[in-house]
C-alpha atoms as a PDB file:
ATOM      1  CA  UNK A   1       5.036  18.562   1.568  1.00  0.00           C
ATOM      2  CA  UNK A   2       5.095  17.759   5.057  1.00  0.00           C
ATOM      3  CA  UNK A   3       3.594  14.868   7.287  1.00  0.00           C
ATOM      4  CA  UNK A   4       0.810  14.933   9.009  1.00  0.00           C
ATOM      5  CA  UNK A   5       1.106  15.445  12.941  1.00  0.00           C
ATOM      6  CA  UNK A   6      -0.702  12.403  14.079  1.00  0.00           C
ATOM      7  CA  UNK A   7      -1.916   9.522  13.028  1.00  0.00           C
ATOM      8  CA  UNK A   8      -3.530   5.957  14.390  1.00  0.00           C
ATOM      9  CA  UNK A   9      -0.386   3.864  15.043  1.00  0.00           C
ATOM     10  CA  UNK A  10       1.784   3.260  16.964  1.00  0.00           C
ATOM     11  CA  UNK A  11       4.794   5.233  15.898  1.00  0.00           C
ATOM     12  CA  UNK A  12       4.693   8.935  14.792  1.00  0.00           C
ATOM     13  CA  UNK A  13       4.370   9.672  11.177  1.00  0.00           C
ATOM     14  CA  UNK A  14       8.112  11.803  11.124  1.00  0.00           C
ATOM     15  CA  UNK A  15       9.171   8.785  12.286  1.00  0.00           C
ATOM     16  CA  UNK A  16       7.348   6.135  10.078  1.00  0.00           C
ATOM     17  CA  UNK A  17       7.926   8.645   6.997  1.00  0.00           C
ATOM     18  CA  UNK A  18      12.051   8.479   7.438  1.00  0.00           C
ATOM     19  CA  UNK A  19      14.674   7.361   6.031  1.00  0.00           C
ATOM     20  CA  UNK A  20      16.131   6.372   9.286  1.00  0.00           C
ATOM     21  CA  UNK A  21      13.116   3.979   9.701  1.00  0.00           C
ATOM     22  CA  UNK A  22      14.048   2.326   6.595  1.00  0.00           C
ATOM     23  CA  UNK A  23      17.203   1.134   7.714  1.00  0.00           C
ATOM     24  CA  UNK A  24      16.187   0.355  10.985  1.00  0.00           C
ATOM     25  CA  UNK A  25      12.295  -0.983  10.792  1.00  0.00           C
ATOM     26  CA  UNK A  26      10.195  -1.334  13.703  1.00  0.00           C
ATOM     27  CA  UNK A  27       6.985  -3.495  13.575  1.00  0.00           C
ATOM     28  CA  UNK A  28       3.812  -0.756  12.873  1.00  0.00           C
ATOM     29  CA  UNK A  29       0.432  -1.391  14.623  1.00  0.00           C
ATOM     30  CA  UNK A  30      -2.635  -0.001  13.712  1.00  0.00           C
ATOM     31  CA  UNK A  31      -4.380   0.813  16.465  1.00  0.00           C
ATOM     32  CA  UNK A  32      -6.830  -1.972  17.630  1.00  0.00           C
ATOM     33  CA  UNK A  33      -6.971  -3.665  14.936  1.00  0.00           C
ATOM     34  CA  UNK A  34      -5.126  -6.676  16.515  1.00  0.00           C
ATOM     35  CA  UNK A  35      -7.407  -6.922  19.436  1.00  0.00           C
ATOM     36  CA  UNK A  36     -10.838  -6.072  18.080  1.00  0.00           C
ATOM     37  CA  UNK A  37      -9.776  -9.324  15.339  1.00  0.00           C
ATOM     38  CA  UNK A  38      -8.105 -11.823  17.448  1.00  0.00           C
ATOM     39  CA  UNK A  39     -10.180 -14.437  16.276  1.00  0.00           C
ATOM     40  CA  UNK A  40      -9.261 -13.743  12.920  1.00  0.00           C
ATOM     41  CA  UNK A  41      -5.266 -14.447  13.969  1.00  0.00           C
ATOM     42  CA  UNK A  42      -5.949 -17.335  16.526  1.00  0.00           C
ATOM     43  CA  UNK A  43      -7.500 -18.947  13.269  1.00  0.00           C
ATOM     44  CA  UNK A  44      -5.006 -18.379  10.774  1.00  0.00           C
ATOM     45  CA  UNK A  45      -2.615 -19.686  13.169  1.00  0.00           C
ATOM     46  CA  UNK A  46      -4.197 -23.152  12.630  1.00  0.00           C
ATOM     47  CA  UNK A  47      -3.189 -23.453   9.276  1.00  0.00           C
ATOM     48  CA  UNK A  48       0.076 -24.133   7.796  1.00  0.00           C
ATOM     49  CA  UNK A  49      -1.366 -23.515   3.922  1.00  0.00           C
ATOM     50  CA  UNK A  50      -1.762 -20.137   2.649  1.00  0.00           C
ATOM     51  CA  UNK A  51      -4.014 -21.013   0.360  1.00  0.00           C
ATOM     52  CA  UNK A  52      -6.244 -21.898   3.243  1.00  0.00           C
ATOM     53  CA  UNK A  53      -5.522 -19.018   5.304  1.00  0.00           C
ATOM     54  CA  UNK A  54      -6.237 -16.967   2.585  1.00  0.00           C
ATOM     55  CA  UNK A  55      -9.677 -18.418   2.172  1.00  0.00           C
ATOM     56  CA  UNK A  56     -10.217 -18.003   5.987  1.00  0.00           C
ATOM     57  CA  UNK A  57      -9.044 -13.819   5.502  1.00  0.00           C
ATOM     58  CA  UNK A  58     -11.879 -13.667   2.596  1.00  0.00           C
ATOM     59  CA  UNK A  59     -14.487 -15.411   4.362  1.00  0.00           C
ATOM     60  CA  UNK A  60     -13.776 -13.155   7.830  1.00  0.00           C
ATOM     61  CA  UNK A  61     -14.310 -10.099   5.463  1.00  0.00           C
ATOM     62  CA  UNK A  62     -17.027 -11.262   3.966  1.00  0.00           C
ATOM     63  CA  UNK A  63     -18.904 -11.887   7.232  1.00  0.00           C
ATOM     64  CA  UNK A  64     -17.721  -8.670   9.623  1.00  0.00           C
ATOM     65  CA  UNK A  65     -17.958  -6.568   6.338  1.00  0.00           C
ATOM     66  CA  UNK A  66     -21.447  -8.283   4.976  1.00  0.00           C
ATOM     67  CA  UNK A  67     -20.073  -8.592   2.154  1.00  0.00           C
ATOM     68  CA  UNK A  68     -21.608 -11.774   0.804  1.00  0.00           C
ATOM     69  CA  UNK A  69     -24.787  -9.446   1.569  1.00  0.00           C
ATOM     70  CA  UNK A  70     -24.742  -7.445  -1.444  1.00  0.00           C
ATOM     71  CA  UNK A  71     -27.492  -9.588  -3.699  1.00  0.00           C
ATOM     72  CA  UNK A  72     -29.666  -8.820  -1.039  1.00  0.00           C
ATOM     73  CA  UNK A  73     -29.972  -5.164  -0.888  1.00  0.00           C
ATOM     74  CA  UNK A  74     -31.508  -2.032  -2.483  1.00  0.00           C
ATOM     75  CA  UNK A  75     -29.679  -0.601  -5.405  1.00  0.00           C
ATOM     76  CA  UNK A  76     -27.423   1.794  -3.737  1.00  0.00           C
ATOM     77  CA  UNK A  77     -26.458  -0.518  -0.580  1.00  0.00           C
ATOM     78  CA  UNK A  78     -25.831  -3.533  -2.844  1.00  0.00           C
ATOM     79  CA  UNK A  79     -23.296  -1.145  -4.530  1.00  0.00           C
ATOM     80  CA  UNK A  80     -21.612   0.256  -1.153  1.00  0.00           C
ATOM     81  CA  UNK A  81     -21.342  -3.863  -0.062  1.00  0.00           C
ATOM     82  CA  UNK A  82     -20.225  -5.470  -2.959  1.00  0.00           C
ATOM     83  CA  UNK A  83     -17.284  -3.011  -4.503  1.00  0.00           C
ATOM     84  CA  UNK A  84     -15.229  -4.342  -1.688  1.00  0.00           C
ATOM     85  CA  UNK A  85     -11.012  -3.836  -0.576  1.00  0.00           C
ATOM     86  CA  UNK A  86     -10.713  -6.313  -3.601  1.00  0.00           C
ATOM     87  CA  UNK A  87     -12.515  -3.517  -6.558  1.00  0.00           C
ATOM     88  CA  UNK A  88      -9.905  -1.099  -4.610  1.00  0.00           C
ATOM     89  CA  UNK A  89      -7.065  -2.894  -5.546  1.00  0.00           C
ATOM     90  CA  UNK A  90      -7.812  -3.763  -8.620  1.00  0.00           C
ATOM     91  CA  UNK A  91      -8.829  -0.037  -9.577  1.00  0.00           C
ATOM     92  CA  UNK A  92      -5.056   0.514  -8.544  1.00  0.00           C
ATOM     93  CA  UNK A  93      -4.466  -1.789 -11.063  1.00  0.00           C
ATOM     94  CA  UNK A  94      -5.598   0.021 -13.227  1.00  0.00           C
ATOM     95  CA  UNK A  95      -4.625   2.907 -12.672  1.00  0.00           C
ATOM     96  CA  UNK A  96      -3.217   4.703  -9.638  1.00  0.00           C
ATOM     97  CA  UNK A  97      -4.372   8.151  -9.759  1.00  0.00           C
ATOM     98  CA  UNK A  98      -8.285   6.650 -10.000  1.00  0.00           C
ATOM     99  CA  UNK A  99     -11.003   7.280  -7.371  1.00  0.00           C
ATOM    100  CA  UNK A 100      -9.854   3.698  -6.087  1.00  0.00           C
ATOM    101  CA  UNK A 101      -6.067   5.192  -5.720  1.00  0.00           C
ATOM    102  CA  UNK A 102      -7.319   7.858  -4.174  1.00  0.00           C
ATOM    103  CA  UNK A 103      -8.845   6.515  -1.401  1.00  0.00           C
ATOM    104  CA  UNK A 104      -5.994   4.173  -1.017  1.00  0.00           C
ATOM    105  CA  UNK A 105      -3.951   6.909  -0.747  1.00  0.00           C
ATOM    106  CA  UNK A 106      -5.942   8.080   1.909  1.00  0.00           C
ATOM    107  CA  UNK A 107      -5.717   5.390   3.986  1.00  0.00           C
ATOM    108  CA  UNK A 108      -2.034   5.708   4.303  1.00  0.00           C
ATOM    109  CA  UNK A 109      -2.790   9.067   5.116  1.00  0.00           C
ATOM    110  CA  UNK A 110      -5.157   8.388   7.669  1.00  0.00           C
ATOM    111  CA  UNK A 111      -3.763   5.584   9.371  1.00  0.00           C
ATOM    112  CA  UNK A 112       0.177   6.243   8.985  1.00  0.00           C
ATOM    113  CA  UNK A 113      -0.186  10.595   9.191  1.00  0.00           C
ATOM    114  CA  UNK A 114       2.058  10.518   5.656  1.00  0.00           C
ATOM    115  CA  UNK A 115       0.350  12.816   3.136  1.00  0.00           C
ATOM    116  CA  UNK A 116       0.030  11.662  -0.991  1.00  0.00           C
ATOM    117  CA  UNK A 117       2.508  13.891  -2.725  1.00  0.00           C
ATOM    118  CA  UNK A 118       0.957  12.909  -6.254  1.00  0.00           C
ATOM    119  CA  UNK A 119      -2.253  12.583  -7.589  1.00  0.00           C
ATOM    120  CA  UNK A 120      -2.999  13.154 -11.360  1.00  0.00           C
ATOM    121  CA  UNK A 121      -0.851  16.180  -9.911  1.00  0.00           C
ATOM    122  CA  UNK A 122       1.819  17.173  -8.086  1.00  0.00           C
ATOM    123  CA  UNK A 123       0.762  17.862  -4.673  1.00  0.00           C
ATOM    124  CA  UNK A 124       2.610  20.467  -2.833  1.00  0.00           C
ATOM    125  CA  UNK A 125       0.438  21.264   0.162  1.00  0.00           C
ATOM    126  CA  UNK A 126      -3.040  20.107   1.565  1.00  0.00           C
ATOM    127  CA  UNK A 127      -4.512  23.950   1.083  1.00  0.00           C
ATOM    128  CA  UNK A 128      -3.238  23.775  -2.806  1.00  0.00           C
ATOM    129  CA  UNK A 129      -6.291  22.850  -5.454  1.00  0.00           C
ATOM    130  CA  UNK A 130      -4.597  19.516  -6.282  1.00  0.00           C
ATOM    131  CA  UNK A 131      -5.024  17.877  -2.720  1.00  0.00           C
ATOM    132  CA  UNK A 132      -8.473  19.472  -3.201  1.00  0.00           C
ATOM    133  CA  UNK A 133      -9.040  17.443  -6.363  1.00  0.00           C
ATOM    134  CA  UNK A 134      -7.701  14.712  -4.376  1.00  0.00           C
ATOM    135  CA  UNK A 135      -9.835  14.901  -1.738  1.00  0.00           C
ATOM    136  CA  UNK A 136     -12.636  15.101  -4.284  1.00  0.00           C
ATOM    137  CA  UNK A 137     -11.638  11.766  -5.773  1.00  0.00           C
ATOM    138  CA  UNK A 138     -11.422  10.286  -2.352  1.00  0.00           C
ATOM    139  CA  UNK A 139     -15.082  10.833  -1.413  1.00  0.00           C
ATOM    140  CA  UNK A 140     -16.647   9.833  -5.117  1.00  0.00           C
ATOM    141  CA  UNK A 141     -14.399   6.247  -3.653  1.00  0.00           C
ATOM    142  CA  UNK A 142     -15.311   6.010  -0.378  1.00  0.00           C
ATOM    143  CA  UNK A 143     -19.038   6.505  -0.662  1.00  0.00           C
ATOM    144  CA  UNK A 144     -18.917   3.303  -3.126  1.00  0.00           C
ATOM    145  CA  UNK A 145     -18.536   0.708  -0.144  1.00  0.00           C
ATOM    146  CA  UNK A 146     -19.204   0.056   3.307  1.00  0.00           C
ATOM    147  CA  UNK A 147     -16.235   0.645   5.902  1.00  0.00           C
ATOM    148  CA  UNK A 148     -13.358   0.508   3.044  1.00  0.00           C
ATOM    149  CA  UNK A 149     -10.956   2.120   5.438  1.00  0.00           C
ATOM    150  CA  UNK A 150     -11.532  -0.559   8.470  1.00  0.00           C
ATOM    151  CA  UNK A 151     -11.373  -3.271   5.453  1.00  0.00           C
ATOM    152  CA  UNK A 152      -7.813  -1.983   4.567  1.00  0.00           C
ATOM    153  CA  UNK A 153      -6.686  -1.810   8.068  1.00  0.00           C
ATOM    154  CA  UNK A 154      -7.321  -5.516   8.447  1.00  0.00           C
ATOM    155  CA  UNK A 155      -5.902  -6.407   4.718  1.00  0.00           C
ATOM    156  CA  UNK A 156      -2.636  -4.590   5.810  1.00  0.00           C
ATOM    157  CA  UNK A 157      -2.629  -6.391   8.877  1.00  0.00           C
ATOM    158  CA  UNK A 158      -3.153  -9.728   7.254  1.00  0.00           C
ATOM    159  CA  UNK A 159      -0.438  -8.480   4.541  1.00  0.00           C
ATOM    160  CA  UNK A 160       2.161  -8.405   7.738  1.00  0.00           C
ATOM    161  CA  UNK A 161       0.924 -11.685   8.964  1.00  0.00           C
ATOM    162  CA  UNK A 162       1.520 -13.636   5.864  1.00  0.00           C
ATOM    163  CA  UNK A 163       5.107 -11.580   5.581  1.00  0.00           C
ATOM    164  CA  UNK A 164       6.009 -12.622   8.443  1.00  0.00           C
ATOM    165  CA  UNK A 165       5.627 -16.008   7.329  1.00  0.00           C
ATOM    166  CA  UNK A 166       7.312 -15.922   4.269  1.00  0.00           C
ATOM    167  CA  UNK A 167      10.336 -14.001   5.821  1.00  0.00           C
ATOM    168  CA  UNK A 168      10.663 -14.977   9.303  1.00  0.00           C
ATOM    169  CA  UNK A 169      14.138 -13.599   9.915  1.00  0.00           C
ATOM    170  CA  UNK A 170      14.319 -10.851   7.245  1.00  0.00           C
ATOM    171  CA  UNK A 171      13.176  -6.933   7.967  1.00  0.00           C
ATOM    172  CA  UNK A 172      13.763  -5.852   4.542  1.00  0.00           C
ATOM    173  CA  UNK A 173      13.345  -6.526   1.287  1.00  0.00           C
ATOM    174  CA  UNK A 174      14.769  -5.859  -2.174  1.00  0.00           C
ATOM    175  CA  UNK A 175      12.523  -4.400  -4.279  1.00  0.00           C
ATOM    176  CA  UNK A 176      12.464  -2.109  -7.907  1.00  0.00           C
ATOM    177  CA  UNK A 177      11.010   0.557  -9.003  1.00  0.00           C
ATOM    178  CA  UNK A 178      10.618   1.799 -12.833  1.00  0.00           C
ATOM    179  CA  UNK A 179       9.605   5.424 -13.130  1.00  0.00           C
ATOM    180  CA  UNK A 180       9.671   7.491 -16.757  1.00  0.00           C
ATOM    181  CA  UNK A 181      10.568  10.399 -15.041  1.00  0.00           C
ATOM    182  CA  UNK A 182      12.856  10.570 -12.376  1.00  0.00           C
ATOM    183  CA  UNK A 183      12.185  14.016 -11.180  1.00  0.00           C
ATOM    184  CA  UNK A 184       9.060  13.885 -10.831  1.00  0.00           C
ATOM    185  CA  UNK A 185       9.889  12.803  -7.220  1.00  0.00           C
ATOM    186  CA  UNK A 186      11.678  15.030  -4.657  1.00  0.00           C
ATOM    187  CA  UNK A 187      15.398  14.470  -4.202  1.00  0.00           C
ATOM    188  CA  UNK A 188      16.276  14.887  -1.127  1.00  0.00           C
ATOM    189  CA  UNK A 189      19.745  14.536  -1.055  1.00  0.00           C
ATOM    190  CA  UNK A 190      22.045  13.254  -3.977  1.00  0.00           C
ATOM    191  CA  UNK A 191      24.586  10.260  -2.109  1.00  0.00           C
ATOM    192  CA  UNK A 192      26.642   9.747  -5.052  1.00  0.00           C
ATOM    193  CA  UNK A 193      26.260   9.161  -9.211  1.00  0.00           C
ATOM    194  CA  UNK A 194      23.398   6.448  -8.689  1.00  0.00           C
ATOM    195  CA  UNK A 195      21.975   6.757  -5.172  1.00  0.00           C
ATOM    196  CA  UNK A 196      19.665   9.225  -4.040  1.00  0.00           C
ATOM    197  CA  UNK A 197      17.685   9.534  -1.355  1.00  0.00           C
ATOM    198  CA  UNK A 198      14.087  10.485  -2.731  1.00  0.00           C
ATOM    199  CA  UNK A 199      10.656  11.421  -1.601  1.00  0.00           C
ATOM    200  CA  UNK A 200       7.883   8.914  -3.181  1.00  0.00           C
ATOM    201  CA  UNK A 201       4.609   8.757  -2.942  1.00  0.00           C
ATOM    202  CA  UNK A 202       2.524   7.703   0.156  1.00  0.00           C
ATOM    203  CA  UNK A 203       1.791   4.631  -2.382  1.00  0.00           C
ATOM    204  CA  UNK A 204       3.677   3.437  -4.430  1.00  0.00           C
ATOM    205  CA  UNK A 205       3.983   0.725  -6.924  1.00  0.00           C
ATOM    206  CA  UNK A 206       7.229  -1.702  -6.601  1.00  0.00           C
ATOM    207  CA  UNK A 207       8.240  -5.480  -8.345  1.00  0.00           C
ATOM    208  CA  UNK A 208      10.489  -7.917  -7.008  1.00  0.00           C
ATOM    209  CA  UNK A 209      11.234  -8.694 -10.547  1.00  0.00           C
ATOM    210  CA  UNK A 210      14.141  -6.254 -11.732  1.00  0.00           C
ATOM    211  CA  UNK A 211      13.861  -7.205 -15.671  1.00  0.00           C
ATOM    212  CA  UNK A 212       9.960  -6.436 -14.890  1.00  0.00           C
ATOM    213  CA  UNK A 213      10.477  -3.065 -13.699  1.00  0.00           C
ATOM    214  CA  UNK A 214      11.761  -1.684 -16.827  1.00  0.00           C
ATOM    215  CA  UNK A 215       8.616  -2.180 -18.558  1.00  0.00           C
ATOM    216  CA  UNK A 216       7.390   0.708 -16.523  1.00  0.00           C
ATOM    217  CA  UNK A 217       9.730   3.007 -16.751  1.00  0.00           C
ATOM    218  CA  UNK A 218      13.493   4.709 -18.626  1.00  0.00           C
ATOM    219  CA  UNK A 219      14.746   4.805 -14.751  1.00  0.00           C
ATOM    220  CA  UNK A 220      15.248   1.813 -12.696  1.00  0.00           C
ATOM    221  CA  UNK A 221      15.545   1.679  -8.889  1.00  0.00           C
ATOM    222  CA  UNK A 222      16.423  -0.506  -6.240  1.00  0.00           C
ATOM    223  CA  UNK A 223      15.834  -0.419  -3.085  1.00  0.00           C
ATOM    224  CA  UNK A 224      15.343  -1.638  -0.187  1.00  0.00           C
ATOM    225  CA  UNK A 225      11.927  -1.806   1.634  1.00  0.00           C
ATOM    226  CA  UNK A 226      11.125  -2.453   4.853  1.00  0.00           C
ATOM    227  CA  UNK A 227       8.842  -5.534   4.902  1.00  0.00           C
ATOM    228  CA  UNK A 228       6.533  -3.308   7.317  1.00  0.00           C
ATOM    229  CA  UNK A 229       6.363  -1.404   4.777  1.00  0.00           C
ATOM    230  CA  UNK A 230       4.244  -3.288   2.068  1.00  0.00           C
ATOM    231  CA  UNK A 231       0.614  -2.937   2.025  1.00  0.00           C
ATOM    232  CA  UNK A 232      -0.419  -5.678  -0.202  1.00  0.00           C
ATOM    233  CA  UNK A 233       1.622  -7.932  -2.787  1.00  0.00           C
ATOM    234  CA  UNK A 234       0.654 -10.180  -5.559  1.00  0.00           C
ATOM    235  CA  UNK A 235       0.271 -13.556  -4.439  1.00  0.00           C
ATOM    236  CA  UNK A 236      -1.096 -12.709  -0.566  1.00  0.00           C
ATOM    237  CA  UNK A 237      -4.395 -13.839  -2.308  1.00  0.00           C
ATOM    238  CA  UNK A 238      -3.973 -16.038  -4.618  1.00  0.00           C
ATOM    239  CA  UNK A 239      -5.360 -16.033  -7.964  1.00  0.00           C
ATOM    240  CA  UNK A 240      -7.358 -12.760  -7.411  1.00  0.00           C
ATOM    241  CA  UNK A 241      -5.900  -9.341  -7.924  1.00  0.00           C
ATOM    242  CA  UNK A 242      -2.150  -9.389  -9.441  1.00  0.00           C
ATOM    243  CA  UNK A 243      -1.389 -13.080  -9.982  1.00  0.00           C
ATOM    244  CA  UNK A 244       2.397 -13.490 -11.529  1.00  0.00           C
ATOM    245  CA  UNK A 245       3.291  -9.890 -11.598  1.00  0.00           C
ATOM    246  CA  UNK A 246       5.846  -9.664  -8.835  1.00  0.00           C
ATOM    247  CA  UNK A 247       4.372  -6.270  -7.322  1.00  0.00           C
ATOM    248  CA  UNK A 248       4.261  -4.906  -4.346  1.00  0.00           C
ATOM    249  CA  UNK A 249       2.331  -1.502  -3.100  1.00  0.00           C
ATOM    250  CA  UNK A 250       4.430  -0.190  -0.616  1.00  0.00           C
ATOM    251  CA  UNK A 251       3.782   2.732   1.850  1.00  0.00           C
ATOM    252  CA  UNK A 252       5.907   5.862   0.877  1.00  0.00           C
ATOM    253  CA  UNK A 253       8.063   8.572   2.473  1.00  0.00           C
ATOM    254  CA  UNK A 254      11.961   8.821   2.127  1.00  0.00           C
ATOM    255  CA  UNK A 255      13.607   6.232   0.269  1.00  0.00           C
ATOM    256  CA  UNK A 256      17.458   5.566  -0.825  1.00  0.00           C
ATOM    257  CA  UNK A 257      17.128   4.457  -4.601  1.00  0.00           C
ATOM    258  CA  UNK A 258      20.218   2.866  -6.443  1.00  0.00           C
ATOM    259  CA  UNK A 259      19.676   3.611 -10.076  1.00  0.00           C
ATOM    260  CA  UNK A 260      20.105   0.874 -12.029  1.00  0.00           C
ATOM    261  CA  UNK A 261      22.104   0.530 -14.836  1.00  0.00           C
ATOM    262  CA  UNK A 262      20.625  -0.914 -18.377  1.00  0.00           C
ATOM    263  CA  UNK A 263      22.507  -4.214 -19.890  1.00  0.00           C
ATOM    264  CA  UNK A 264      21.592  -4.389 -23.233  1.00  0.00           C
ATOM    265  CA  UNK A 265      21.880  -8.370 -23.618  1.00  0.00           C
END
């Protein structure tokens, strides 16, 4: 499966897709998304709480989205307003290959130019039936809310923003992976006994907690993950989607993965 040949940022998606990008991350901009919501950033930067900030990213939504609007609309607008970014995430929750995950997996798509490789089934090109199905999935999603993909554009830039907080000298970050079958990903080349580099996902599911990670999964990986990278995380709203389960959705592409090993305690 190849990348697509453009996308809306500012690096190409061969480029943002790499592993070469991994190990040396550059910050990724969706295009005008920092300019069209400067207000939204001037205003965060007046608060040293997260909590706060957090409550000043919902209520920005909320108003440029109209999403407090939803009790006062017909039937099928007060749907389209109210299942917001945060039913999207939590349909992800649930379960990755959903309507919600589709359209998630769109959006990296869309935005970044790197194409879903898995959904319900392997995907092995964008003419094959399964990116069809795919693509199916993605409009039953999207025609459930108003604007989803502009809502995720300013989620992942918020995502960044609070990163960039909480590791203001770091570029990476050490994250695993649990997977009950291994080769259901493409190997792309085999480094030694326990390190691969692999092909995941567009979207993919991580956990900072290693002992976590093996409740999804036989296979354990580590690796490391470019903080430019992650999408969304647990606790960048607290107490709303994934409180106290360490994970991270992190955009895909090629990845070096450390298997590893089980310690039976």
């Amino acid at each position: 499966m190849h990348n697509g040949s453009f996308n809306y940022c500012n690096l190409p998606p061969w480029v943002i897709a790499s592993r070469h990008f991994n190990d040396n991350p550059k910050p990724i901009e969706i295009q005008g998304v920092l300019e069209a919501n400067r207000f939204l950033f001037q205003k965060l930067d007046s608060s040293s709480i997260q909590e706060e900030r957090a409550l000043t990213f919902n209520d920005f939504m909320s108003v440029k989205f109209q999403l407090h609007h939803w009790q006062d609309q017909t039937d099928g607008a007060r749907r389209s307003i109210k299942n917001s970014y945060l039913r999207f995430l939590r349909g992800w929750m649930m379960d990755s290959n959903s309507v919600e995950g589709a359209v998630l997996k769109r959006w990296v798509e869309s935005r970044m130019g790197i194409t879903p490789t898995f959904h319900r089934a392997r995907i092995s090109d964008i003419h094959s039936e399964s990116y069809f199905d795919f693509s199916v999935d993605v409009m039953k999603g999207s025609a459930r809310t108003n604007a989803i993909q502009s809502q995720l554009d300013l989620l992942y830039h918020y995502c960044q923003y609070e990163l960039g907080l909480k590791y203001p000298s770091a570029e990476q970050i050490t994250l695993y992976r649990g997977t009950y079958d291994a080769s259901e990903h493409d190997i792309i080349e085999q480094i030694d006994r326990r390190t691969q580099i692999v092909r995941l996902n567009n979207l993919a599911s991580f956990t900072s907690d290693e002992e976590r990670a093996w409740e999804f999964g036989s296979t354990v990986w580590k690796v490391s993950v470019p903080l430019c990278k992650v999408f969304f995380y647990n606790d960048l709203l607290p107490g709303s989607i994934m409180k106290g389960e360490g994970e991270y959705l992190v955009i895909g592409g090629e990845y070096r993965v450390c298997k590893v090993l089980c310690t039976v305690g």
